[in-house]
Protein backbone atom coordinates (compact mmCIF):
# COMPACT_ATOMS: atom_id res chain seq x y z
CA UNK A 1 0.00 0.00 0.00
CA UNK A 2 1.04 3.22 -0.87
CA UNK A 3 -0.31 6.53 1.11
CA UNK A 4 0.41 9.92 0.49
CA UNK A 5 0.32 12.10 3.00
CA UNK A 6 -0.63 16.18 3.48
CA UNK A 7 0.39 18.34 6.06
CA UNK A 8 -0.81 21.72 6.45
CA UNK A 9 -1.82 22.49 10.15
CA UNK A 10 -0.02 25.77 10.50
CA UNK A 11 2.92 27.74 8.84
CA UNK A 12 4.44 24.60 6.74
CA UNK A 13 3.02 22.49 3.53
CA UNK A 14 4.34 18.87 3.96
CA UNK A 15 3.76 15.94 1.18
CA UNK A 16 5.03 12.65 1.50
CA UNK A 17 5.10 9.53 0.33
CA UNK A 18 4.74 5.68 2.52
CA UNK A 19 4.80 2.54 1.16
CA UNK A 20 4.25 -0.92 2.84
CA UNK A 21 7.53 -2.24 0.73
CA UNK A 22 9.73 0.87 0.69
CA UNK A 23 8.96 2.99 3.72
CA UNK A 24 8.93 6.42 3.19
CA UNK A 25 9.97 7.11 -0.61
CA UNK A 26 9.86 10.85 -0.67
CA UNK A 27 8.79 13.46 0.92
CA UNK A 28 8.72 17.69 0.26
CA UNK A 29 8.69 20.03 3.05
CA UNK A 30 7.86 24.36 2.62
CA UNK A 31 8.23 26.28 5.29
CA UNK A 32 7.00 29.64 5.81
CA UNK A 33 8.86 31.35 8.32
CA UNK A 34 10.66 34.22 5.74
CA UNK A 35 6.43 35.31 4.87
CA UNK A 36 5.41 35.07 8.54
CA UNK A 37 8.71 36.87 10.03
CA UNK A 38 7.68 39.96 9.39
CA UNK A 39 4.64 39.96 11.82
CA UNK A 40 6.51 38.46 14.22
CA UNK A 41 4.32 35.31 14.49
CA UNK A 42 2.24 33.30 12.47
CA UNK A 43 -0.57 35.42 10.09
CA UNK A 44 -3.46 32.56 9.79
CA UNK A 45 -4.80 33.78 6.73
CA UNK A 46 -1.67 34.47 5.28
CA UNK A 47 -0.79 30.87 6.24
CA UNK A 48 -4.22 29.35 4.64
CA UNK A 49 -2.90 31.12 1.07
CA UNK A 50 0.26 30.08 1.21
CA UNK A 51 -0.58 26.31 1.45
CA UNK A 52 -2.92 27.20 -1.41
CA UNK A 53 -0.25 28.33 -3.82
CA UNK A 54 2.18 25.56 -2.83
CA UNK A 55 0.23 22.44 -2.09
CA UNK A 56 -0.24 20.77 -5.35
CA UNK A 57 3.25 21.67 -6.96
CA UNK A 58 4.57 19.82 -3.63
CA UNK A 59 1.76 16.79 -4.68
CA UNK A 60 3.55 16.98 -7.93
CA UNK A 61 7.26 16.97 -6.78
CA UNK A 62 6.95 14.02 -4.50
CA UNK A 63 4.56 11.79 -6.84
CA UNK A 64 7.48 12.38 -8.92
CA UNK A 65 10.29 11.86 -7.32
CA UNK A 66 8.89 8.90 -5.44
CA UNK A 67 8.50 7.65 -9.15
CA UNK A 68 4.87 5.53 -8.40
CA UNK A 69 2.30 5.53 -10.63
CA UNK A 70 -0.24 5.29 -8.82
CA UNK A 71 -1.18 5.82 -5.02
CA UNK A 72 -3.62 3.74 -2.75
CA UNK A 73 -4.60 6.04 -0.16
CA UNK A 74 -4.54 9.77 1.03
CA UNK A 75 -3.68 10.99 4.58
CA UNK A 76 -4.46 14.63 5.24
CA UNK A 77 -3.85 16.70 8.89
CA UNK A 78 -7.44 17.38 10.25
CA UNK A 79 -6.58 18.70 13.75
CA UNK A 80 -5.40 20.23 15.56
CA UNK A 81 -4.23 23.03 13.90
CA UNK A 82 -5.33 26.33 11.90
CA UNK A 83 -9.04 26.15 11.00
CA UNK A 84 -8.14 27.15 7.68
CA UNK A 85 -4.89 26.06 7.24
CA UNK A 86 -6.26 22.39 7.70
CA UNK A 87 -8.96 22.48 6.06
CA UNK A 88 -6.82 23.97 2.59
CA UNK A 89 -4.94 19.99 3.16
CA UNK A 90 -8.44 18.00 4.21
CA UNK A 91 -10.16 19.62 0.46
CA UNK A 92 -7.07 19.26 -1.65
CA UNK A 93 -6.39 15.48 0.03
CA UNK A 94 -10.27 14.27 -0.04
CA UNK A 95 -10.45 15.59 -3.12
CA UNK A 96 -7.68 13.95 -4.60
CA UNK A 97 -8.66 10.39 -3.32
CA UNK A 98 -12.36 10.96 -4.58
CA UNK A 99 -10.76 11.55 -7.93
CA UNK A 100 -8.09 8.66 -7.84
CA UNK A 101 -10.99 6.17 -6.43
CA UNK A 102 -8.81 5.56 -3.24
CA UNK A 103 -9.71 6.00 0.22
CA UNK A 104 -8.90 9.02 2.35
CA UNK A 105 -7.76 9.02 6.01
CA UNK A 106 -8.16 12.21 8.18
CA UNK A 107 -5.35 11.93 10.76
CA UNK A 108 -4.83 13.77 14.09
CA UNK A 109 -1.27 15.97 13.85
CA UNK A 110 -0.34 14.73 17.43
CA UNK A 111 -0.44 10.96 16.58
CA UNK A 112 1.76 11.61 13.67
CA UNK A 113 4.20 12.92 15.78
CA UNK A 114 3.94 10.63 17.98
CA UNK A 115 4.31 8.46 15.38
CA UNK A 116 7.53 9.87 13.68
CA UNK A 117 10.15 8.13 15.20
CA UNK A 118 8.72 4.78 13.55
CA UNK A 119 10.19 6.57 10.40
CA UNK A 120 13.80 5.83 11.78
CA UNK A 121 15.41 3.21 11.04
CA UNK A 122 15.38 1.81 14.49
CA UNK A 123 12.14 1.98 15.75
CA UNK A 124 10.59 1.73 19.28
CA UNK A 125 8.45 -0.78 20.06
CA UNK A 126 5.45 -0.59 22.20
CA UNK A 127 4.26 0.66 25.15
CA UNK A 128 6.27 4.05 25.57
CA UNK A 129 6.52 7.43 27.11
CA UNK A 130 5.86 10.10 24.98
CA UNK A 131 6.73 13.51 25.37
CA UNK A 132 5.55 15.78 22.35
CA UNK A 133 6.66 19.38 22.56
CA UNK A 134 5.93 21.92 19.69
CA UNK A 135 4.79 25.42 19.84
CA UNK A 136 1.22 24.84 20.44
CA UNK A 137 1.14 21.89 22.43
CA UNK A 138 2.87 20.02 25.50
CA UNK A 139 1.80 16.65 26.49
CA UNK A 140 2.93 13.33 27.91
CA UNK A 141 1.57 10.42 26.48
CA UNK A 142 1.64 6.41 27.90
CA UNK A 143 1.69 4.54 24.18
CA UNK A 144 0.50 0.98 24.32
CA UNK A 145 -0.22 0.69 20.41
CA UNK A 146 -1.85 2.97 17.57
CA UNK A 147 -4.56 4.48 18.77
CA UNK A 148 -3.92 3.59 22.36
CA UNK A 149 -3.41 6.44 24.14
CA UNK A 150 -3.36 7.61 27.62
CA UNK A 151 -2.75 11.37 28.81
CA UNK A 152 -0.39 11.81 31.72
CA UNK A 153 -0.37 15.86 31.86
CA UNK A 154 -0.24 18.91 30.12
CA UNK A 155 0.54 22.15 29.45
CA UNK A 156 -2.52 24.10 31.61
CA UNK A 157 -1.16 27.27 29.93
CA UNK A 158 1.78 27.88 26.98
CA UNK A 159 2.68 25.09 25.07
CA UNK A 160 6.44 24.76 25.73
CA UNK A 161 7.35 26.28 22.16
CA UNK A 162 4.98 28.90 22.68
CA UNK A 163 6.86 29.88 25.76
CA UNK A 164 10.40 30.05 23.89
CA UNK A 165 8.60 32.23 21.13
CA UNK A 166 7.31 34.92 23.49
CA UNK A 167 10.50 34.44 25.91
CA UNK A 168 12.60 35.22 22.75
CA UNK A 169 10.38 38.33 21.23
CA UNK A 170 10.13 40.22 24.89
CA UNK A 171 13.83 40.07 24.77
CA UNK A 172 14.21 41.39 20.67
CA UNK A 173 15.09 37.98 18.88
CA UNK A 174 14.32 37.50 15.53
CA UNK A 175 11.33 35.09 14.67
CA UNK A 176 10.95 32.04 15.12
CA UNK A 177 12.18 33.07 18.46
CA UNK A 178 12.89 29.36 20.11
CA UNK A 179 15.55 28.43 17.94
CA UNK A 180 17.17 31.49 18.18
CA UNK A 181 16.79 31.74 21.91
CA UNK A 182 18.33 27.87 22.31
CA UNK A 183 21.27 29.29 20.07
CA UNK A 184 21.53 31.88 22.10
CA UNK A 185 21.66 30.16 25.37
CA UNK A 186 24.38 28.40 23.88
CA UNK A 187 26.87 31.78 25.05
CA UNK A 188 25.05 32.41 28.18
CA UNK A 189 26.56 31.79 31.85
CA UNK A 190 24.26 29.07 33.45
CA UNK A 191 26.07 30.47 37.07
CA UNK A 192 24.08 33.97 36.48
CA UNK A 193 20.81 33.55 37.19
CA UNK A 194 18.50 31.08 38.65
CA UNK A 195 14.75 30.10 37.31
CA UNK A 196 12.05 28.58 39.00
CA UNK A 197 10.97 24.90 37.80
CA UNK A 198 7.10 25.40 37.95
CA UNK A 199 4.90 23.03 39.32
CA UNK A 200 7.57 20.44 40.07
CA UNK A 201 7.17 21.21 43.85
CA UNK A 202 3.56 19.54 43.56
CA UNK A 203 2.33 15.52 42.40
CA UNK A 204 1.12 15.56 38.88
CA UNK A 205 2.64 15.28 35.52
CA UNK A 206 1.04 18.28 34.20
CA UNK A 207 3.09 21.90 33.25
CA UNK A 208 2.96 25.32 33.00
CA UNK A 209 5.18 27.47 31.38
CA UNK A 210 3.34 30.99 31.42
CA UNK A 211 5.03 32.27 34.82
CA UNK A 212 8.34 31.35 33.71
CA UNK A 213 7.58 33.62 30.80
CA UNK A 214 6.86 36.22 33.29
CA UNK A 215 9.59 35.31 35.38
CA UNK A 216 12.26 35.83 32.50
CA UNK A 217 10.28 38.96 31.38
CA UNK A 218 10.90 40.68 35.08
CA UNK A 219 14.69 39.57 34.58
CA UNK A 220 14.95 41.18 31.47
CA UNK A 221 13.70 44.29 32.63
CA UNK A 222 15.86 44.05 36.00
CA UNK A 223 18.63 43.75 33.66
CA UNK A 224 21.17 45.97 31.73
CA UNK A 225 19.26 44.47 28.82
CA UNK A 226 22.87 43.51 27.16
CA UNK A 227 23.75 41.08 25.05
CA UNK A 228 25.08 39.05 27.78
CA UNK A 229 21.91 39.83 29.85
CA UNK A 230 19.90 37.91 26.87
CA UNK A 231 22.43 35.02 26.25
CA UNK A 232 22.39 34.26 30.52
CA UNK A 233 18.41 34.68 30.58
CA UNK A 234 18.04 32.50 27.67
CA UNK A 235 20.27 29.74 29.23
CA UNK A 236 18.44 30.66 32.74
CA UNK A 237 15.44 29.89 30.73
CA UNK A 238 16.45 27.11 28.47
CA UNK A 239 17.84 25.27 31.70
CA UNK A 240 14.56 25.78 33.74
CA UNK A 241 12.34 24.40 30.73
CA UNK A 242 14.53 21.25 30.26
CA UNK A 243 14.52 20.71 34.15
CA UNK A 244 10.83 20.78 34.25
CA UNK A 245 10.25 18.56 31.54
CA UNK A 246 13.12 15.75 32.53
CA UNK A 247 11.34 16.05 36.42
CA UNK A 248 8.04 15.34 34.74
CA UNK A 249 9.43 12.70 32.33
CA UNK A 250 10.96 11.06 35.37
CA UNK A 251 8.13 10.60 37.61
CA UNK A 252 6.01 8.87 34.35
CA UNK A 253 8.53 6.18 33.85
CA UNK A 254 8.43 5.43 37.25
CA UNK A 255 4.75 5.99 37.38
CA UNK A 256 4.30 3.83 34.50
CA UNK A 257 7.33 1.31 34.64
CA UNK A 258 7.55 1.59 31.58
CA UNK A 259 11.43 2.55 30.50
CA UNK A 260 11.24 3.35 27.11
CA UNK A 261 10.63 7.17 26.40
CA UNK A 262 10.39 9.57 22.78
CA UNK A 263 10.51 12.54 22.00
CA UNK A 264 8.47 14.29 19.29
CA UNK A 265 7.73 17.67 17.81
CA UNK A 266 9.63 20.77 17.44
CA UNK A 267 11.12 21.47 20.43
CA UNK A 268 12.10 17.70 20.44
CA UNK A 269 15.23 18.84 18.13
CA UNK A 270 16.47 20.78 21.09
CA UNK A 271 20.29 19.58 21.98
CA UNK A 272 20.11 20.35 25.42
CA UNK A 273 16.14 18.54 26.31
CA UNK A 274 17.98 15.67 24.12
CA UNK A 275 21.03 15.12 26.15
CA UNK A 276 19.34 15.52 29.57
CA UNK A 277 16.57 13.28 29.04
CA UNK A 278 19.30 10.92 27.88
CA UNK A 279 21.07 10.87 30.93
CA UNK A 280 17.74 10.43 32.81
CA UNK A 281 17.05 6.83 30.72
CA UNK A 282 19.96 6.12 31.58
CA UNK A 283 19.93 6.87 35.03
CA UNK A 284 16.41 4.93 34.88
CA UNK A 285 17.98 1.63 32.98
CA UNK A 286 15.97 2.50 29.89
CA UNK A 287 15.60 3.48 26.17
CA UNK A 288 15.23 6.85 24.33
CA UNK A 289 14.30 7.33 20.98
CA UNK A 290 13.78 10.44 18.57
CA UNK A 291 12.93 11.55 15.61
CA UNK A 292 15.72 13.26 12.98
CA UNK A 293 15.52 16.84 13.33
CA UNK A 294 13.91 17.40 9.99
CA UNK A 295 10.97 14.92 11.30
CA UNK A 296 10.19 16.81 14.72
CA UNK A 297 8.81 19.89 13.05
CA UNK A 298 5.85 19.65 11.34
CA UNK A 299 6.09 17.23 7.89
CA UNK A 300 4.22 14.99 5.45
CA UNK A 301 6.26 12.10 6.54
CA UNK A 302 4.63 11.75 9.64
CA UNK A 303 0.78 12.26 8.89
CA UNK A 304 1.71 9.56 5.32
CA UNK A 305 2.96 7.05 8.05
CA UNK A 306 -0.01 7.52 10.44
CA UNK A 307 -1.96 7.24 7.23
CA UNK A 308 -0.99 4.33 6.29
CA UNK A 309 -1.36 2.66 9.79
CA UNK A 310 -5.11 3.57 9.57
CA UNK A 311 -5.91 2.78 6.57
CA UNK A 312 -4.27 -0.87 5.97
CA UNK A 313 -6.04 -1.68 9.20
CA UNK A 314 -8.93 -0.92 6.74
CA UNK A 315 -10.07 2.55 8.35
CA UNK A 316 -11.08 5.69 6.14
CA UNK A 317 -12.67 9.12 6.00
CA UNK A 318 -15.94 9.56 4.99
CA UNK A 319 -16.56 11.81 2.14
CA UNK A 320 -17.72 14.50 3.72
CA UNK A 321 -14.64 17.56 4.96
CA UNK A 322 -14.33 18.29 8.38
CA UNK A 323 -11.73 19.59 10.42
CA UNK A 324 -11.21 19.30 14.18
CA UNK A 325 -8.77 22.35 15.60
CA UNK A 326 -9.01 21.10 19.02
CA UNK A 327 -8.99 17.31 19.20
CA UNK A 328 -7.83 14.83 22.01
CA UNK A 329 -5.38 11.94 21.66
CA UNK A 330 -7.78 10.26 23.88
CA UNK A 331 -10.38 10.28 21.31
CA UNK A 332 -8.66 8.83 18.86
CA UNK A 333 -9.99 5.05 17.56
CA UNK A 334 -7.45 1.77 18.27
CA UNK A 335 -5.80 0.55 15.05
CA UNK A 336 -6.36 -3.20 15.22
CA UNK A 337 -4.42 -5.06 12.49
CA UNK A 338 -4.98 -9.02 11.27
């Protein structure tokens, strides 16, 4: 089976292609950050056009330069995301499989993170620890097979990305501001100043990260507001973030038992999260696995291979378009598979 697989939730157009023999045999990622970057953050009609214009020449490039002939199924992002960024993907991909005579699979963006580090060539087996960061979301998951999922916590405020984005524009960084503030923390003096870890004094597995915001914004403003000032705030805040989440991660292994842990989503390709919650599996006797950078942000790899899971196991989209911008893991139907 081969599924191709859309990707338009927010600011980037993803198209891939997954086959059964093959894997994933090509794949097309735009990203919009140079039309967004002049706002400052992400323009949601200004997003929905862009997929618009580049959408089908992407369908084009990777039918191409997978070389098939012909597909047999089409995965599209339906939520969460952008109302109208998803439903630009959900149109163009039901469409598409109405006029191929294929089946269509709407797929939720989480899972295919979630998902992504299947794409490697070592995958993790089931059940897991999930922890999927990205700018709009922040969630740990207990993964027992497609489908099965189980919400440990969550963000009760700013997703973790979020919180680098707005941490990074009260300070003058260029957009997208978490990147630049992790590659700025990079110079900072971790000796200078000291953040709180929020709600790690408390049971639970659930975060907040909209007081640490605050926190860093009172620093800033306490500050000479130097370039050293920003580098040792962002590696103040950088530090505090990873903390928080490694404290969290920690408790849900040994919550769970379960010793095998992921990471997923954008703020899954940050160095620092990666090599603490390294040492922490290893500290707990157990496994980590992520995703290659270029498959924790937001890609048609990921929403083809979740896809394709569905819809072998004989699932499918009905033919009516709907999109779900706030949808839970929780809701999502097992994949049972002969």
């Amino acid at each position: 089976m081969r599924v191709l697989g859309i990707e338009t939730s927010c600011d980037e157009t993803g198209v891939a292609i997954y086959a059964t023999d093959g894997g994933l045999l090509a794949h097309a990622l735009y990203s919009q950050i140079e039309l967004h970057a002049r706002y400052g953050g992400v323009v949601p009609e200004l997003a929905s056009r862009d997929h618009i214009r580049k959408l089908s020449p992407l369908i084009q490039e990777v039918i191409d330069e997978s070389g098939v002939e012909s597909i047999d199924g089409v995965a599209y992002t339906a939520g969460p995301g952008l109302v109208g960024a998803l439903l630009v993907g959900a149109l163009t991909g039901r469409c598409l499989a109405w006029s191929r005579g294929v089946p269509a699979m709407a797929v939720h963006h989480m899972e295919g993170h979630l998902l992504a580090p299947m794409l490697e060539p070592d995958p993790p087996g089931f059940p897991f620890i999930a922890l999927l960061v990205s700018g709009g979301h922040c969630l740990l998951v207990e993964v027992t097979g497609v489908g099965r999922y189980r919400v440990l916590g969550e963000s009760i405020d700013d997703a973790v990305g979020e919180a680098f984005d707005k941490t990074a524009k009260l300070m003058g960084l260029p957009y997208p501001g978490g990147p630049a503030l992790a590659q700025l923390a990079r110079q900072g003096n971790p000796e200078r100043f000291t953040f709180p870890r929020p709600m790690t004094d408390r049971p639970g597995l659930d975060f907040s990260f909209s007081g640490l915001k605050t926190f860093a914004l009172n620093t800033w403003r306490a500050s000479a507001q130097d370039d050293q000032a920003r580098a040792d705030i962002a590696r103040a805040f950088e530090e505090a973030v990873v903390d928080t989440m490694a404290i969290k991660c920690r408790r849900a292994v040994r919550q769970t038992g379960i010793r095998q842990l992921i990471i997923a989503g954008g703020v899954g390709a940050n160095q620092r999260l990666r090599a603490r919650l390294g040492d922490l599996m290893d500290e707990e006797n157990g496994h980590i696995c992520y995703p290659r950078p270029e498959f924790c942000t937001d890609n048609g790899a990921m929403i083809a291979y979740a896809g394709w899971q569905r819809l072998r196991a004989g699932q499918s989209a009905p033919l009516s378009v709907s999109v779900t911008p706030r949808w839970s893991l929780e809701d999502l139907e097992p994949v049972e598979h002969a």
